[in-house]
PDB file of N, CA and C in Angstrom:
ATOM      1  N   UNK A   1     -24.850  -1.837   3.618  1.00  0.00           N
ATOM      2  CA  UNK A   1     -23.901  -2.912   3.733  1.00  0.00           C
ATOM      3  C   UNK A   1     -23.316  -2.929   5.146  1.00  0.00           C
ATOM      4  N   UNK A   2     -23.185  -3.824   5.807  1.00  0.00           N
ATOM      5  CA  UNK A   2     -22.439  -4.269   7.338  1.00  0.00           C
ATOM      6  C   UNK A   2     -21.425  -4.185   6.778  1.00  0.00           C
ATOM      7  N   UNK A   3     -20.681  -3.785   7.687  1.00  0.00           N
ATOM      8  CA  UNK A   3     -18.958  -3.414   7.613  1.00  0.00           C
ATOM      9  C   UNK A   3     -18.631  -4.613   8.575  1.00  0.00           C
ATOM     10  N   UNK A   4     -17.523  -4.794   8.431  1.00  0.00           N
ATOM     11  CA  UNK A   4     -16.751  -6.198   9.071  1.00  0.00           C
ATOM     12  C   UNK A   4     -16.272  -6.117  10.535  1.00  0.00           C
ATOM     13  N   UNK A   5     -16.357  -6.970  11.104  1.00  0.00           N
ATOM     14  CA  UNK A   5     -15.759  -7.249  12.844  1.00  0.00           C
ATOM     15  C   UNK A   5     -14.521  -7.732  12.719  1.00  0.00           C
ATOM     16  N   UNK A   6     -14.339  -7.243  13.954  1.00  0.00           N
ATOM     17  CA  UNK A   6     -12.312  -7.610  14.064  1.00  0.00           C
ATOM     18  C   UNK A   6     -12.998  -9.841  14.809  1.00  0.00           C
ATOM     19  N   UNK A   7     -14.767  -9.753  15.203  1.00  0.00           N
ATOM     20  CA  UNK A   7     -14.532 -11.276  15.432  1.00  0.00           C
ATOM     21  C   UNK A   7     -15.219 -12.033  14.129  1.00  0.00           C
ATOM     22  N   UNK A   8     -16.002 -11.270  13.256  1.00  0.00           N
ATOM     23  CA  UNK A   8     -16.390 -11.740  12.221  1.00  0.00           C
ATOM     24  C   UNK A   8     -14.774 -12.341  10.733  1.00  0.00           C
ATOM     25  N   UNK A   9     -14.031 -11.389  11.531  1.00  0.00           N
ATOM     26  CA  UNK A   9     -13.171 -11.690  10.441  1.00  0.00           C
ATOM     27  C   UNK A   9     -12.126 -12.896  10.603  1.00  0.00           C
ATOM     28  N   UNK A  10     -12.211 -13.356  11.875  1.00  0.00           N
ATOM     29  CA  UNK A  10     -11.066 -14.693  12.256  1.00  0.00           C
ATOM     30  C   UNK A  10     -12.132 -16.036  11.986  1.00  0.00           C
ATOM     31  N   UNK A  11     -13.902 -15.742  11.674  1.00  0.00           N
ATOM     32  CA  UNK A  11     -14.665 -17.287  11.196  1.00  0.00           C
ATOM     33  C   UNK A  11     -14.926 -16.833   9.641  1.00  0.00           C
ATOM     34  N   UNK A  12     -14.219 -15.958   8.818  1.00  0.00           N
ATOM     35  CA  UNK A  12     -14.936 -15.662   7.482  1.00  0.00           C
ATOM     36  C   UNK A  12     -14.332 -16.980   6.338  1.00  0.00           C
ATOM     37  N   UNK A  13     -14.786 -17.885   5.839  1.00  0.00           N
ATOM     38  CA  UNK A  13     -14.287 -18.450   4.957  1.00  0.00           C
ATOM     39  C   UNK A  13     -13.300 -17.860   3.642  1.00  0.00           C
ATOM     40  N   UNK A  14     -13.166 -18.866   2.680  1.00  0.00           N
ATOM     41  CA  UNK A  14     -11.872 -18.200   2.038  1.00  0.00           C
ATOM     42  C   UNK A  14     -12.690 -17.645   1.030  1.00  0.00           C
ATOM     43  N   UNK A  15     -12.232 -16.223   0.506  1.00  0.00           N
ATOM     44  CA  UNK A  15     -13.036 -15.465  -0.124  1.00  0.00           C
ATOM     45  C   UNK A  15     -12.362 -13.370  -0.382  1.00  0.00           C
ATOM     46  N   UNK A  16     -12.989 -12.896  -0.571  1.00  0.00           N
ATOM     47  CA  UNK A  16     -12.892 -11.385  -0.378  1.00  0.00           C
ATOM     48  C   UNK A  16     -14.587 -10.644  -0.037  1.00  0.00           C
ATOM     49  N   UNK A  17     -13.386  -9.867   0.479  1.00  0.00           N
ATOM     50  CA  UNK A  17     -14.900  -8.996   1.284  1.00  0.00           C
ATOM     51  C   UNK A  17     -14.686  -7.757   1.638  1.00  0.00           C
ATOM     52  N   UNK A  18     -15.383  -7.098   1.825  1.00  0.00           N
ATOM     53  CA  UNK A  18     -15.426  -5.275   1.265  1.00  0.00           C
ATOM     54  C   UNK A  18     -15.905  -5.076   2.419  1.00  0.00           C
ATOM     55  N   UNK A  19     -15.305  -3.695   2.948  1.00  0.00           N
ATOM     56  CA  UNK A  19     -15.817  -3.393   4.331  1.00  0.00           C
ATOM     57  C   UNK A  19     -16.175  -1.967   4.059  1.00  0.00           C
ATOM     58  N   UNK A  20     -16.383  -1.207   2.927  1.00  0.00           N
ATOM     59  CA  UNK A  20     -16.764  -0.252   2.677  1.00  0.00           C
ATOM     60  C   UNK A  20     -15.326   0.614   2.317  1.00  0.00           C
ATOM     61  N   UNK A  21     -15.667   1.682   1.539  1.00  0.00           N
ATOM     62  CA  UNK A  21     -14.295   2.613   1.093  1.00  0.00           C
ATOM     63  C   UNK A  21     -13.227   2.639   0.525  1.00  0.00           C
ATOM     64  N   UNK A  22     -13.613   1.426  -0.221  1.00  0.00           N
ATOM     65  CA  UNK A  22     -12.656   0.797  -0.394  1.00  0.00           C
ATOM     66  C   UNK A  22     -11.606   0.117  -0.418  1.00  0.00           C
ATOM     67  N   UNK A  23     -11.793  -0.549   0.475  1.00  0.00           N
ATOM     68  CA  UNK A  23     -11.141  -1.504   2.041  1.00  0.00           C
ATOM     69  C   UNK A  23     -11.532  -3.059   1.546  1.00  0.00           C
ATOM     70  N   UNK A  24     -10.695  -4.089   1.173  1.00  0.00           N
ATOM     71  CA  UNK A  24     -10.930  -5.094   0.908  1.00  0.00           C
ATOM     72  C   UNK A  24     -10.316  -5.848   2.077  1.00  0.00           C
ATOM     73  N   UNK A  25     -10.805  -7.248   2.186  1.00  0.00           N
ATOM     74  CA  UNK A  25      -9.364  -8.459   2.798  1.00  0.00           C
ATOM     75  C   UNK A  25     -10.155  -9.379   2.066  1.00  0.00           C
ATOM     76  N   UNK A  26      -8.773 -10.076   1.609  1.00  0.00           N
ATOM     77  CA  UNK A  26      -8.713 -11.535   0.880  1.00  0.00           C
ATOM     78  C   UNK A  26      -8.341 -12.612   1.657  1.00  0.00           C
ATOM     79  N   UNK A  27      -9.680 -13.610   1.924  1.00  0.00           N
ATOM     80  CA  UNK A  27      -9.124 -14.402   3.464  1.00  0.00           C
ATOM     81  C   UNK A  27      -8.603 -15.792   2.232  1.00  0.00           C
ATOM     82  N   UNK A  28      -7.105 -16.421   3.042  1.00  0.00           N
ATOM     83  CA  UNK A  28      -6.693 -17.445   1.776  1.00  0.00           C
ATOM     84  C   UNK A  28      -7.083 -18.680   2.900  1.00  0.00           C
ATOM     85  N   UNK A  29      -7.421 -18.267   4.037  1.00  0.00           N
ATOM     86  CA  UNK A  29      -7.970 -19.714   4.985  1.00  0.00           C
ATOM     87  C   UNK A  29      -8.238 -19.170   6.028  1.00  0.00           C
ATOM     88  N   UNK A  30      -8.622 -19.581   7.085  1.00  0.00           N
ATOM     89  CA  UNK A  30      -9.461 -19.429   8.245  1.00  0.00           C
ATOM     90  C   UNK A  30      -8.491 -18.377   8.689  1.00  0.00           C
ATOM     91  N   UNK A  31      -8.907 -16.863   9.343  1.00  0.00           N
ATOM     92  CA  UNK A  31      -7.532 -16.014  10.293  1.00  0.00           C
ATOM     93  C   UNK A  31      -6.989 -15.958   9.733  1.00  0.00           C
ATOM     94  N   UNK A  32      -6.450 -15.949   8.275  1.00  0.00           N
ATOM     95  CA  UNK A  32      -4.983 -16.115   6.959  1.00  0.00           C
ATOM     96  C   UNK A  32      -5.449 -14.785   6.124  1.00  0.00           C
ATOM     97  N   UNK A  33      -5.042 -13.824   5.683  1.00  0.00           N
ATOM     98  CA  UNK A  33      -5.983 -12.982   4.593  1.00  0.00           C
ATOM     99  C   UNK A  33      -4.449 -11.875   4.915  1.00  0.00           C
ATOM    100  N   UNK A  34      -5.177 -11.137   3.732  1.00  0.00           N
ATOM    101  CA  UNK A  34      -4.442  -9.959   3.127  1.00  0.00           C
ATOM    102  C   UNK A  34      -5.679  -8.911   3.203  1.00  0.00           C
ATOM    103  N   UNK A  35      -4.967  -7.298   3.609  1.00  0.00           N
ATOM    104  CA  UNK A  35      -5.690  -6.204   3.143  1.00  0.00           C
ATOM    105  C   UNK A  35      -5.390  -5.541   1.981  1.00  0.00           C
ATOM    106  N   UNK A  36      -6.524  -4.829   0.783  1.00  0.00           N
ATOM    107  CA  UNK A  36      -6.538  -3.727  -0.017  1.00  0.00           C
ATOM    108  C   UNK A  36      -7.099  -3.135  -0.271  1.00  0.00           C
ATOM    109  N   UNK A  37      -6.677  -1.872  -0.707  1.00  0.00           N
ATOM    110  CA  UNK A  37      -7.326  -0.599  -0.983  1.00  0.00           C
ATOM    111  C   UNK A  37      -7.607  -0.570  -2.693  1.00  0.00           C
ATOM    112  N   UNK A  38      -8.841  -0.360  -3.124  1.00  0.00           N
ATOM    113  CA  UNK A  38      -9.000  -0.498  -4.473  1.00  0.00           C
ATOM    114  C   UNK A  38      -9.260   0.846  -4.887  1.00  0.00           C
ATOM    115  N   UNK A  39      -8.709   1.252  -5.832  1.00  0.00           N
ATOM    116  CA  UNK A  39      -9.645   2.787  -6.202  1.00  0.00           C
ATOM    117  C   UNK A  39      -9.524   2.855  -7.751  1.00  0.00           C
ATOM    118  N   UNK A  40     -10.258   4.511  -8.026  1.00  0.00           N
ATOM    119  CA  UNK A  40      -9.473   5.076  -9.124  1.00  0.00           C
ATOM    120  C   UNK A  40      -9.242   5.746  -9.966  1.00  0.00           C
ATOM    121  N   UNK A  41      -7.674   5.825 -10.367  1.00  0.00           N
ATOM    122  CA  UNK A  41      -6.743   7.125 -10.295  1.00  0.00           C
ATOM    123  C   UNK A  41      -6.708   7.811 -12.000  1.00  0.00           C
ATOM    124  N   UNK A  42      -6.882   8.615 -12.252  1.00  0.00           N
ATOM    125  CA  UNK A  42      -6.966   8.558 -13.623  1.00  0.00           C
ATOM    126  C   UNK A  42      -7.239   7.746 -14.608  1.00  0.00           C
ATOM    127  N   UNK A  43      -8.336   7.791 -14.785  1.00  0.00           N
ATOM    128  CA  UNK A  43      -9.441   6.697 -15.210  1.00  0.00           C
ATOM    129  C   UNK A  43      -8.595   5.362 -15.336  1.00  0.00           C
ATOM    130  N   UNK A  44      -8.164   5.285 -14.236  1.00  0.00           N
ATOM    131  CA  UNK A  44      -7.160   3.497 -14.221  1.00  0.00           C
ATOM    132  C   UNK A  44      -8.023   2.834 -12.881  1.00  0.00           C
ATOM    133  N   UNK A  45      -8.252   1.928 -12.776  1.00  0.00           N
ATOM    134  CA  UNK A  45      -8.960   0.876 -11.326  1.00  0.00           C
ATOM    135  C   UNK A  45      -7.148   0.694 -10.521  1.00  0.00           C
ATOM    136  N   UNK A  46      -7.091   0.694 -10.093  1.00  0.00           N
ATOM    137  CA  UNK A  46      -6.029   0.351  -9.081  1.00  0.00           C
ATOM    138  C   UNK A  46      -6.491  -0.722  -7.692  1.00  0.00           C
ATOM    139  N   UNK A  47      -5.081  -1.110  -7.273  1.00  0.00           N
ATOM    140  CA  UNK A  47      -5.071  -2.165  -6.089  1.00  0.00           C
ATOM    141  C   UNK A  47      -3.642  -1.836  -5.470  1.00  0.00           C
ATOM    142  N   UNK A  48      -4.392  -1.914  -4.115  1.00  0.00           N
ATOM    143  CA  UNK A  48      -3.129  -1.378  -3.284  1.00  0.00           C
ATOM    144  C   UNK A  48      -2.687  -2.226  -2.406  1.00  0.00           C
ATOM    145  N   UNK A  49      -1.466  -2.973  -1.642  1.00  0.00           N
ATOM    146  CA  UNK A  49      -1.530  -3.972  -0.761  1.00  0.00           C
ATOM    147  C   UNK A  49      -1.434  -3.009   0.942  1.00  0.00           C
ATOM    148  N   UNK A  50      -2.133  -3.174   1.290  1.00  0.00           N
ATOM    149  CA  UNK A  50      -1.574  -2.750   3.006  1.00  0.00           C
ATOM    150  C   UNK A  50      -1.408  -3.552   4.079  1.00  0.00           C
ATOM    151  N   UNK A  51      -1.179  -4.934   3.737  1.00  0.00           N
ATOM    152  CA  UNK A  51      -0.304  -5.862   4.606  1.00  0.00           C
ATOM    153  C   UNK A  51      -1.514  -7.009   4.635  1.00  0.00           C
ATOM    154  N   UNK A  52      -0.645  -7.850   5.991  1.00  0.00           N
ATOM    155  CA  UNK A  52      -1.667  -9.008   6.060  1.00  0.00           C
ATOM    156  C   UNK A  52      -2.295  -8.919   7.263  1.00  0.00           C
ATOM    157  N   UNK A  53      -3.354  -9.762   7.199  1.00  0.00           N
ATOM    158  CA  UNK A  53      -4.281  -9.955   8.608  1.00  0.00           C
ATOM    159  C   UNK A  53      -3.475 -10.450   9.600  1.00  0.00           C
ATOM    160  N   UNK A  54      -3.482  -9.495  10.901  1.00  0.00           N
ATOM    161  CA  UNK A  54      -3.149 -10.123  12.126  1.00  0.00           C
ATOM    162  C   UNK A  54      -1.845  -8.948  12.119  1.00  0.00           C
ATOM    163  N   UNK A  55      -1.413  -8.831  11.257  1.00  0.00           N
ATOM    164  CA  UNK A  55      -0.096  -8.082  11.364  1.00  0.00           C
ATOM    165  C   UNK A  55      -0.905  -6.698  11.277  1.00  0.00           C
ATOM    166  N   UNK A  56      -1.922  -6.534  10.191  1.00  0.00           N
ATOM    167  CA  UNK A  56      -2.428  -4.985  10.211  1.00  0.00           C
ATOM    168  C   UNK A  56      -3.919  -5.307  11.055  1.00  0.00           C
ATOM    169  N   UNK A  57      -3.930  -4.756  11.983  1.00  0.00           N
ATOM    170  CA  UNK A  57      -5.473  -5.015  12.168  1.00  0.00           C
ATOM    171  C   UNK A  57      -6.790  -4.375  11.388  1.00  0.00           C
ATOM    172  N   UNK A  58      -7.890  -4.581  11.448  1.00  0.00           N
ATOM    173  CA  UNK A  58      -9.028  -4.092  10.939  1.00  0.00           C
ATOM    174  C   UNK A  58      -8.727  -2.299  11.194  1.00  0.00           C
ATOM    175  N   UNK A  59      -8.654  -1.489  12.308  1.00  0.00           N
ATOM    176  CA  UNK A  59      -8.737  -0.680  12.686  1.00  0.00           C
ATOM    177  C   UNK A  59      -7.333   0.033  12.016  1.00  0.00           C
ATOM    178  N   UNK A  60      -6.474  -0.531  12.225  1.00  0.00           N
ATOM    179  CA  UNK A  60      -4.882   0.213  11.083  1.00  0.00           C
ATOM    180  C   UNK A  60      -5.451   0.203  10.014  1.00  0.00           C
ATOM    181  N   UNK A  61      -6.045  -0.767   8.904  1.00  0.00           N
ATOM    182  CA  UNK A  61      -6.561  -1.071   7.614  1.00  0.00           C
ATOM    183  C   UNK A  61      -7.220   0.202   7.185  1.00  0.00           C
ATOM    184  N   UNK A  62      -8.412   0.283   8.182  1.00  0.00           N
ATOM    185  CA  UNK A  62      -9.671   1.461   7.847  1.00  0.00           C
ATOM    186  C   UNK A  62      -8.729   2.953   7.813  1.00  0.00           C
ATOM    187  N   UNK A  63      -7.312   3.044   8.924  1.00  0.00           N
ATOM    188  CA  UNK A  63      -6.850   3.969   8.511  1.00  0.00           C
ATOM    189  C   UNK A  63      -6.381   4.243   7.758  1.00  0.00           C
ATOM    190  N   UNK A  64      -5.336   3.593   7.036  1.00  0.00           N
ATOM    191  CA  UNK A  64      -4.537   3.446   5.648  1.00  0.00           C
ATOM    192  C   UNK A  64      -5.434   3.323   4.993  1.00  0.00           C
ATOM    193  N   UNK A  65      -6.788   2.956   4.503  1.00  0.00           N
ATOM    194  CA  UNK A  65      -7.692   3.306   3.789  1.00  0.00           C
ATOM    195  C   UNK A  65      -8.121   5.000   3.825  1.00  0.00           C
ATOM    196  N   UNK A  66      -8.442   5.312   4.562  1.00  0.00           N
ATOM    197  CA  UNK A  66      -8.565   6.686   4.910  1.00  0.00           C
ATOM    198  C   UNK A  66      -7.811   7.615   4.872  1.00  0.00           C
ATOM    199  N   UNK A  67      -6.185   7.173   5.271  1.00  0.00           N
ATOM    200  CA  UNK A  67      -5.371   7.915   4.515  1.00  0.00           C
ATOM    201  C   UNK A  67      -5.256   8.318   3.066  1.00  0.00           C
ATOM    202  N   UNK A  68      -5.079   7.035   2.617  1.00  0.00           N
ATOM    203  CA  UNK A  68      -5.308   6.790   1.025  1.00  0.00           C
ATOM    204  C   UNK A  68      -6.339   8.040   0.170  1.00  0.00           C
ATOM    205  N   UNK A  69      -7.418   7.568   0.876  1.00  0.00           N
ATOM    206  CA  UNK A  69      -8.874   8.457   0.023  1.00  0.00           C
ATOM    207  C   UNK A  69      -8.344  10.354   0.490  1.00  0.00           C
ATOM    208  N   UNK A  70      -7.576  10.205   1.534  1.00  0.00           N
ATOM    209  CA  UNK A  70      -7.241  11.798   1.902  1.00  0.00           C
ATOM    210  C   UNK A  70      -6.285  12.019   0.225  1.00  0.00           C
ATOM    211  N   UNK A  71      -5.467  11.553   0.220  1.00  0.00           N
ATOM    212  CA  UNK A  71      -4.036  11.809  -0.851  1.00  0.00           C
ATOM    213  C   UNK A  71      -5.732  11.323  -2.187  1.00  0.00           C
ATOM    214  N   UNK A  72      -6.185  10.660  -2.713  1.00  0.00           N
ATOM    215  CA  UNK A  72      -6.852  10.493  -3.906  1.00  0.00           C
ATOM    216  C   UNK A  72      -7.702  12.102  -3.867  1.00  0.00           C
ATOM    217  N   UNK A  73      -8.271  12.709  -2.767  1.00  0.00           N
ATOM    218  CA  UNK A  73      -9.443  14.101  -3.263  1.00  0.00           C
ATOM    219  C   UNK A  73      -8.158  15.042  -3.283  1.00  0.00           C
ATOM    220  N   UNK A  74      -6.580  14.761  -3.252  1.00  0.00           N
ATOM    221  CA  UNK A  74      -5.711  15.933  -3.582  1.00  0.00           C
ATOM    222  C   UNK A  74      -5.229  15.757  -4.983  1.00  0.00           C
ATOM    223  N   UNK A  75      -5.692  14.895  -5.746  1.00  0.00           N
ATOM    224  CA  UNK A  75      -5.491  14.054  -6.841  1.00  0.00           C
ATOM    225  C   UNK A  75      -4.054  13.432  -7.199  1.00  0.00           C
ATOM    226  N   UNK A  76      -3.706  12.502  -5.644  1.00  0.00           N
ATOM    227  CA  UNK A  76      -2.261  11.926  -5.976  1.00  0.00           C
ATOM    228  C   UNK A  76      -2.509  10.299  -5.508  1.00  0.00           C
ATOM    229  N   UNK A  77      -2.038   9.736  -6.639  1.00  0.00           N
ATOM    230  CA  UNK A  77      -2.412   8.515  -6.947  1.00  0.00           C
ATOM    231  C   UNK A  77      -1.297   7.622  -5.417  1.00  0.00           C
ATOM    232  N   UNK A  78      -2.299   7.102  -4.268  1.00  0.00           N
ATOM    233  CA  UNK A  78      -1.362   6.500  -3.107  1.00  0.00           C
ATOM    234  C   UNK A  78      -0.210   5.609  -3.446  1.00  0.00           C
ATOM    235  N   UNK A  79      -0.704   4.553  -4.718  1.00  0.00           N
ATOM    236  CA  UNK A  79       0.712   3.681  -5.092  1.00  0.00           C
ATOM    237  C   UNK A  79       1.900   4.679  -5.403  1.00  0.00           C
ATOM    238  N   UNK A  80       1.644   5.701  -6.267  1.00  0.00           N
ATOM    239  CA  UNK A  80       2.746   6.549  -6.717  1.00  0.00           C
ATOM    240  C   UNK A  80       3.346   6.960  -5.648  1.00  0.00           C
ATOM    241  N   UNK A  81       2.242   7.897  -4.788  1.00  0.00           N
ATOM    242  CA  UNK A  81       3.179   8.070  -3.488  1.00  0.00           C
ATOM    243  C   UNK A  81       3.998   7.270  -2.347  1.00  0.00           C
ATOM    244  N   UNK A  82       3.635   6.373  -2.266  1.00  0.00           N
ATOM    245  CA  UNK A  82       4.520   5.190  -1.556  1.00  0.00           C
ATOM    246  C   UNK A  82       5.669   4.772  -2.235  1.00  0.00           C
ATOM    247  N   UNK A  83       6.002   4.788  -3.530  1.00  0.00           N
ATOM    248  CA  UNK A  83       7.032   4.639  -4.564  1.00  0.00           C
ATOM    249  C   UNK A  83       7.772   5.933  -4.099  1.00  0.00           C
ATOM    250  N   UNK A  84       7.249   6.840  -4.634  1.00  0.00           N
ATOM    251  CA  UNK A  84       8.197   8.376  -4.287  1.00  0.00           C
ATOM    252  C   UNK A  84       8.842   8.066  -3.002  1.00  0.00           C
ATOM    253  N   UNK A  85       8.223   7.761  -1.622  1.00  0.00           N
ATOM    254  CA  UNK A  85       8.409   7.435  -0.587  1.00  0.00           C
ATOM    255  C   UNK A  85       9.696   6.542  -0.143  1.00  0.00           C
ATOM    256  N   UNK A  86       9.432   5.392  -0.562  1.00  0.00           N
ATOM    257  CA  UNK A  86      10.551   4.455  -0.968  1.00  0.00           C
ATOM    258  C   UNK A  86      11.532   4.958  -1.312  1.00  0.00           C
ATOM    259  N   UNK A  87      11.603   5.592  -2.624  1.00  0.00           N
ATOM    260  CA  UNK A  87      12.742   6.344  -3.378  1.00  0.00           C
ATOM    261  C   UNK A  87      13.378   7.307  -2.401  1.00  0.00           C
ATOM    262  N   UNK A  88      12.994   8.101  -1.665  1.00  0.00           N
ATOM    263  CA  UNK A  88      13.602   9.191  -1.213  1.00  0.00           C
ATOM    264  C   UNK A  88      14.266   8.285   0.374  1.00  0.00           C
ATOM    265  N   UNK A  89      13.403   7.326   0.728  1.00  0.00           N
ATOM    266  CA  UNK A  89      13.965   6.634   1.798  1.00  0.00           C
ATOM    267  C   UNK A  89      15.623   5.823   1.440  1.00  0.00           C
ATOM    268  N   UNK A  90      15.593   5.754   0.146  1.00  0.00           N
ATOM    269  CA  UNK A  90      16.687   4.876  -0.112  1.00  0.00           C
ATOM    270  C   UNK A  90      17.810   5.874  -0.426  1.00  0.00           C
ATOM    271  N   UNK A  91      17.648   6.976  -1.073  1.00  0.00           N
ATOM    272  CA  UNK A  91      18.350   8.324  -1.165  1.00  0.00           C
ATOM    273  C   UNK A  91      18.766   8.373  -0.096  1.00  0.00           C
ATOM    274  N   UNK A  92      18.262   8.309   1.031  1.00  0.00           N
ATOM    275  CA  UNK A  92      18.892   9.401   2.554  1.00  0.00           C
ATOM    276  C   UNK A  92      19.673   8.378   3.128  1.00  0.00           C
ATOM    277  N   UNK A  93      19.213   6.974   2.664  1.00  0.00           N
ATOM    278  CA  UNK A  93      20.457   5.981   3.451  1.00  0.00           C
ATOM    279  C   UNK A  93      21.385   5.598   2.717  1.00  0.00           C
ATOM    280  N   UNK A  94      21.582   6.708   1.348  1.00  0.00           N
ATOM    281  CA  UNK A  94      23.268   6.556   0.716  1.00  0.00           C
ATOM    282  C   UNK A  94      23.856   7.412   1.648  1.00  0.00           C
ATOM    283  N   UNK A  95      25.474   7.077   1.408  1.00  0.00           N
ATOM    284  CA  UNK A  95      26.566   7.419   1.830  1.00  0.00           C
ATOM    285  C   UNK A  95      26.895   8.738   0.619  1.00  0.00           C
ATOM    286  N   UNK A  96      27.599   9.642   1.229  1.00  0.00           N
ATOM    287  CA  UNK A  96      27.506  10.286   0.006  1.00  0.00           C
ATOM    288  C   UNK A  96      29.275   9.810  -0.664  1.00  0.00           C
ATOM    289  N   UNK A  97      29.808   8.935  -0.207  1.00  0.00           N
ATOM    290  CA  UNK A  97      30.727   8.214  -0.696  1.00  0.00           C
ATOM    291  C   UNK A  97      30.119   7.533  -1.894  1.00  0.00           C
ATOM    292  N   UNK A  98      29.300   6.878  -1.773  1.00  0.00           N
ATOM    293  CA  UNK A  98      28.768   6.326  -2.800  1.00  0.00           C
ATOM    294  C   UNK A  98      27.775   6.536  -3.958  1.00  0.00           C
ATOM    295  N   UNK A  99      27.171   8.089  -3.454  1.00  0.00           N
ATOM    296  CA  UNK A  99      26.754   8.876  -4.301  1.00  0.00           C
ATOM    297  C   UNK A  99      27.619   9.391  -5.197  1.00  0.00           C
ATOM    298  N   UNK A 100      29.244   9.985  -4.665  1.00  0.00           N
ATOM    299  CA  UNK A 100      29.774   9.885  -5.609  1.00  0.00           C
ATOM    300  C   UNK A 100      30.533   9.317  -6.712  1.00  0.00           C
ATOM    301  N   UNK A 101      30.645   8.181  -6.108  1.00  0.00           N
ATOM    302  CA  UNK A 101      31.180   7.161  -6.796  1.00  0.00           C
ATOM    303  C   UNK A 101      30.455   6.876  -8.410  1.00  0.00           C
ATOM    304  N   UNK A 102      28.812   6.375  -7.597  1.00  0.00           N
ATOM    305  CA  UNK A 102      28.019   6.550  -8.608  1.00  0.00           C
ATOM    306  C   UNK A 102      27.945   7.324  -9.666  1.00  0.00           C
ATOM    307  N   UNK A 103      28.365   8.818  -9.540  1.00  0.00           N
ATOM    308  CA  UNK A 103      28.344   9.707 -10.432  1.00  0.00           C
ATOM    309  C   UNK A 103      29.680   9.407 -11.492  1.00  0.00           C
ATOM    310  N   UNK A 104      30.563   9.583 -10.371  1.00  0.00           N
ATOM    311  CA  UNK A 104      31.973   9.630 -11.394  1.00  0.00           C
ATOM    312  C   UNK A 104      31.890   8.174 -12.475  1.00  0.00           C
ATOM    313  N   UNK A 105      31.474   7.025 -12.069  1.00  0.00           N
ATOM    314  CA  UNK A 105      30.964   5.949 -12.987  1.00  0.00           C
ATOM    315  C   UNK A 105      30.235   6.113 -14.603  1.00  0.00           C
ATOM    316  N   UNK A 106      29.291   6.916 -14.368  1.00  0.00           N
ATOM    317  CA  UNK A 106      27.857   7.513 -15.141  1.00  0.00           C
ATOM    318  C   UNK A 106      29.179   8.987 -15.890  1.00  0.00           C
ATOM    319  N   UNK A 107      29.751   9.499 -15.393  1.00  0.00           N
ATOM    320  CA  UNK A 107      30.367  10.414 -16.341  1.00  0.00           C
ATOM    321  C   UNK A 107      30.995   9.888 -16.898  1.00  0.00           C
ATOM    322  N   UNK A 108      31.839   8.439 -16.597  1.00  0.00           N
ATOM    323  CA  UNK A 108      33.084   7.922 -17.575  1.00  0.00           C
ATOM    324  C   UNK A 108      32.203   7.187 -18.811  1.00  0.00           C
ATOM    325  N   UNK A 109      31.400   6.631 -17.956  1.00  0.00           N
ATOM    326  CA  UNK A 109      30.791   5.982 -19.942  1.00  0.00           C
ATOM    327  C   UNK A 109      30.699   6.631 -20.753  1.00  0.00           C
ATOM    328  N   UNK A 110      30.933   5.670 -22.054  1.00  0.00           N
ATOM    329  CA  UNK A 110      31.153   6.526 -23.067  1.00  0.00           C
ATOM    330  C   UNK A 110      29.629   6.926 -23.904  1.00  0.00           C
ATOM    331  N   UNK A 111      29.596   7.668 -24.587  1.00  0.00           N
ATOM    332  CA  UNK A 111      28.581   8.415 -24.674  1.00  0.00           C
ATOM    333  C   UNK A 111      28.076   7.872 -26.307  1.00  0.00           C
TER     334      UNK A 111
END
């Protein structure tokens, strides 16, 4: 299978197309498209978004693909980890004013 060009991909009609590894882009019009990573994780098929064309290039794509397949042979599913990711990002930008707040809230309800 030919793997895709960074000039093949600005004349590809509207469609999806596989560039190997599991590396998709979904073109929605001429130069317009989305990248994903398809795999899968405990006998589940998965779909992953890693941005859009022009914003991620071909060459970022193949890496975040490649990242991806690194975290899948340690057997950790990439959507999960980007969630965990998220989560702990939103943790570190509380206040711990409002961490506690939060708490003392969650102890007064009634049970």
């Amino acid at each position: 299978m030919k793997r895709l060009t960074a000039k093949k991909l600005l004349v590809l009609p509207k469609g999806k197309y596989h560039d190997g590894d599991g590396l998709y882009i979904s073109i929605s019009r001429n130069g317009k498209g989305k990248w994903s990573f398809r795999y899968r994780a405990r006998k589940k098929s998965r779909e992953m978004e890693l941005g859009r064309f022009l914003d991620v290039s071909l060459i970022d794509a193949r890496l975040h693909a490649f990242s991806n397949k690194q975290l899948l042979r340690k057997n950790i599913d990439p959507i999960d980890d980007k969630n965990r990711a998220e989560v702990l990002r939103q943790q570190q930008n509380k206040k711990f004013s409002g961490i506690a707040e939060e708490y003392i809230r969650t102890k007064k309800m009634p049970e």
